[in-house]
Protein backbone atom coordinates (compact mmCIF):
# COMPACT_ATOMS: atom_id res chain seq x y z
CA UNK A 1 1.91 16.19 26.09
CA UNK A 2 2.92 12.92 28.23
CA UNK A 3 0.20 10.58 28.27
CA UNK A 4 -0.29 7.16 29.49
CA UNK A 5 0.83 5.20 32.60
CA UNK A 6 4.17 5.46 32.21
CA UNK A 7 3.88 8.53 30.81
CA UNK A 8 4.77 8.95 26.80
CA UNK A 9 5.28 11.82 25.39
CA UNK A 10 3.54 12.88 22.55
CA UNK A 11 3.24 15.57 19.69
CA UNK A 12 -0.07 16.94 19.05
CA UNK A 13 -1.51 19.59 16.95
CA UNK A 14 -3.93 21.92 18.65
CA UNK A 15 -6.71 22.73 17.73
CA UNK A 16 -9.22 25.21 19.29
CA UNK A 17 -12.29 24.60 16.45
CA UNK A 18 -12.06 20.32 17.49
CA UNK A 19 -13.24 19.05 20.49
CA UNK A 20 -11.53 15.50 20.93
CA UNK A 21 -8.52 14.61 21.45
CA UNK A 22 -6.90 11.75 19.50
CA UNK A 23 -3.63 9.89 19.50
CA UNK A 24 -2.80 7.43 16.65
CA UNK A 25 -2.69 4.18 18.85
CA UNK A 26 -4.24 0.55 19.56
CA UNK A 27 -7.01 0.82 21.61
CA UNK A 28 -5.68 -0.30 25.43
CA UNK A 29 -8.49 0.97 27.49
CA UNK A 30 -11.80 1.08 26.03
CA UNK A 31 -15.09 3.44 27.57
CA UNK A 32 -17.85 2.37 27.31
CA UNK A 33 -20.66 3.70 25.27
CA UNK A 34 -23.17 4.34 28.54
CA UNK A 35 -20.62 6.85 29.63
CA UNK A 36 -21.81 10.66 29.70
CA UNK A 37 -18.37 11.75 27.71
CA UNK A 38 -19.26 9.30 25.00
CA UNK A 39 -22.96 10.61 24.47
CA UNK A 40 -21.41 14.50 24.56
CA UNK A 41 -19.25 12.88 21.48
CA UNK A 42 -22.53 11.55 19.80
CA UNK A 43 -24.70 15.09 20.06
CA UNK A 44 -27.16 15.29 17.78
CA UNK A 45 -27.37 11.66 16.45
CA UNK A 46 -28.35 8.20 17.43
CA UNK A 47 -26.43 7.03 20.33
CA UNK A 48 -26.76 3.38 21.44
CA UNK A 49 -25.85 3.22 24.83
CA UNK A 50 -25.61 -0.46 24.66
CA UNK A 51 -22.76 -0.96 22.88
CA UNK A 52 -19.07 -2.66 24.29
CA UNK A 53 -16.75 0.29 23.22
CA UNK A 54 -17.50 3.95 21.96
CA UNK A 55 -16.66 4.41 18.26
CA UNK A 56 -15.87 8.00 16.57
CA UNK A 57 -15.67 9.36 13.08
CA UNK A 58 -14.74 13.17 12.68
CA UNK A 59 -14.82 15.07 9.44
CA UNK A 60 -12.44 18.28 9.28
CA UNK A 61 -13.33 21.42 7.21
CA UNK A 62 -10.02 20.60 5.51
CA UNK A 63 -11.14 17.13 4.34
CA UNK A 64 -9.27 15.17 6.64
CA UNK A 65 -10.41 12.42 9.02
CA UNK A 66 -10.06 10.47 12.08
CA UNK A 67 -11.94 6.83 13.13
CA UNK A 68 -11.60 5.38 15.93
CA UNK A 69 -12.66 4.32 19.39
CA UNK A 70 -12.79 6.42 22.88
CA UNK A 71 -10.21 5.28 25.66
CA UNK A 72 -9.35 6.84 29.12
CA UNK A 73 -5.65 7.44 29.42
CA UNK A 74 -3.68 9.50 32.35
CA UNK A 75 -2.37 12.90 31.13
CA UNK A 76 0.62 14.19 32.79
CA UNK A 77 0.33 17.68 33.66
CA UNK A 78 2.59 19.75 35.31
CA UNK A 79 1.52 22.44 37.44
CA UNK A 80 2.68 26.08 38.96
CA UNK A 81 3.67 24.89 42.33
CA UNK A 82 5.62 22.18 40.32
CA UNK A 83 3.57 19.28 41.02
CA UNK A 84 2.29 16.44 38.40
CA UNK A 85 -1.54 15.86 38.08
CA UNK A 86 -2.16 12.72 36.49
CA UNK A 87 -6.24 13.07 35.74
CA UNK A 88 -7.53 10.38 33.57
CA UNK A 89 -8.98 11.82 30.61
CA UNK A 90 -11.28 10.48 27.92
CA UNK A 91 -9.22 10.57 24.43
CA UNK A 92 -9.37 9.60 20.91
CA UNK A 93 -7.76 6.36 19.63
CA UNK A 94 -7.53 6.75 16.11
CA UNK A 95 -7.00 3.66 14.04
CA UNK A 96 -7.65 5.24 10.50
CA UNK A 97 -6.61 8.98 9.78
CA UNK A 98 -7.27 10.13 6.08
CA UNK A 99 -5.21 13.63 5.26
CA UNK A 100 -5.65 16.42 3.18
CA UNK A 101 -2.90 16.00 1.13
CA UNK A 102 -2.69 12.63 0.45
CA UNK A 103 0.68 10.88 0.73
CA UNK A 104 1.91 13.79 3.44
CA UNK A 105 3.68 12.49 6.25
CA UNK A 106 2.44 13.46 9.79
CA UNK A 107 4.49 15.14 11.47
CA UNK A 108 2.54 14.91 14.96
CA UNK A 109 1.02 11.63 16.75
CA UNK A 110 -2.47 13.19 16.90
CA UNK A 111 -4.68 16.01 17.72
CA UNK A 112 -5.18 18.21 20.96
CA UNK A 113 -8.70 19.48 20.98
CA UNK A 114 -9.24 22.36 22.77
CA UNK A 115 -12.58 23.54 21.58
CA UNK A 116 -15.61 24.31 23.75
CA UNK A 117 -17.20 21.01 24.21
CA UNK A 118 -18.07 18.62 27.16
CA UNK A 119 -15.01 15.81 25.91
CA UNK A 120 -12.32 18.81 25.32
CA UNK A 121 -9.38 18.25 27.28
CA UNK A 122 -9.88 22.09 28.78
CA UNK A 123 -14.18 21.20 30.10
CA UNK A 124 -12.74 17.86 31.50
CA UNK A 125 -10.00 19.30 33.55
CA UNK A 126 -12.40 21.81 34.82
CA UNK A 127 -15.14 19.01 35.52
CA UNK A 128 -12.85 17.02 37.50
CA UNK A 129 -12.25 20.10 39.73
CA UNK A 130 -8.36 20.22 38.16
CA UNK A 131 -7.95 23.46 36.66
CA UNK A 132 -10.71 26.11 35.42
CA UNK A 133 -11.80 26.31 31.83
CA UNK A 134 -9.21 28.80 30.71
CA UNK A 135 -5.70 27.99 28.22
CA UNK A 136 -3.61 30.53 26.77
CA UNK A 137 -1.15 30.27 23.63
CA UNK A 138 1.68 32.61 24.18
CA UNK A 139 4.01 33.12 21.03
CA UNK A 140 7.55 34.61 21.58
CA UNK A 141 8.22 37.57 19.58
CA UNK A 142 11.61 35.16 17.98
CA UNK A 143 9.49 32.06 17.50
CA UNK A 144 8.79 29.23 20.56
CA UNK A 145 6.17 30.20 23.22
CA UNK A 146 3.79 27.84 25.79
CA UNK A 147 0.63 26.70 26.31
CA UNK A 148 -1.17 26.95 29.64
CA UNK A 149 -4.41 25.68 31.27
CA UNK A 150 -6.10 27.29 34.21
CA UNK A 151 -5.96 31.18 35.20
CA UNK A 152 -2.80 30.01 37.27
CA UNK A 153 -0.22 31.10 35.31
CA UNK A 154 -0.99 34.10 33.68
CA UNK A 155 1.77 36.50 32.24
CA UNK A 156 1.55 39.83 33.78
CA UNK A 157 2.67 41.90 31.03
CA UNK A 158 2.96 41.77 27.25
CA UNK A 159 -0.20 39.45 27.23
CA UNK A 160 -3.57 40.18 24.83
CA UNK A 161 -6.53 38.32 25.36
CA UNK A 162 -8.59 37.52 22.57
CA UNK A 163 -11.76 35.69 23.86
CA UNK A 164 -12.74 32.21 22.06
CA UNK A 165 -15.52 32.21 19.63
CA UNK A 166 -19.00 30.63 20.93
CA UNK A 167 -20.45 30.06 17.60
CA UNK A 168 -19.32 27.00 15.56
């Protein structure tokens, strides 16, 4: 994905169980913690609105983790009549990333979370009025495929739908 102002480009791994999504970066535009996105982060814990900058911490099933701070960034999106969006999107800046296996390299500069929470990239495109709550993974029968957002582009043929789990 390009992201940023110019726009970078950037490898991500998706993910459709994680809601946020993080580059590994310095933190150039902080949100605040009194913003709506940054309570949705902070469910179910204590949230002090107060605060300068929003902090995260997220534990994977896999034992891996991510800390950092919440920034705003503009994603680069292109869409089916060819045009760029450039909505600015609440992210992930993650300044400390434990792995799995330790001493792997990463071989992506962060996570794209496309789970079904209020700071996924997917519920923030549809909040700002950009696409509707929708992606699709496609996967060529001799490796490649896309990714898609919206109900725009939608293959005609050859396509199964498998609907996303609700429960966690």
């Amino acid at each position: 994905m390009s992201i940023g102002d110019p726009p970078k480009p950037y490898f991500l791994d998706i993910d459709t169980g994680s809601d946020l999504t993080w580059l590994q970066c310095d933190a150039p535009c902080l949100v605040p913690c009194r913003v709506p996105l940054c309570a949705a982060l902070h469910t179910g814990t204590i949230h002090d609105e107060n605060c300068n900058q929003c902090d995260y911490q997220i534990q994977y099933e896999d034992r891996g983790s991510s800390l950092g701070v919440l920034i705003s960034d503009a994603f680069n999106l292109r869409l089916v009549n060819t045009t760029i969006a450039r909505p600015v999107l609440a992210l992930g800046c993650g300044y400390d990333q434990q792995f799995a296996i330790q001493n792997a390299p990463t071989p992506t500069d962060g996570l794209l979370g496309l789970g079904t929470g209020k700071i996924s990239v997917l519920s923030q495109l549809s909040d700002q009025g950009v696409t509707k709550n929708v992606m699709g993974h496609c996967l060529g029968g001799k490796g490649g495929g896309y990714l898609f957002f919206g109900d725009d582009f939608v293959p005609t043929s050859l396509m199964t739908w498998a609907p996303m789990s609700r429960s966690r």
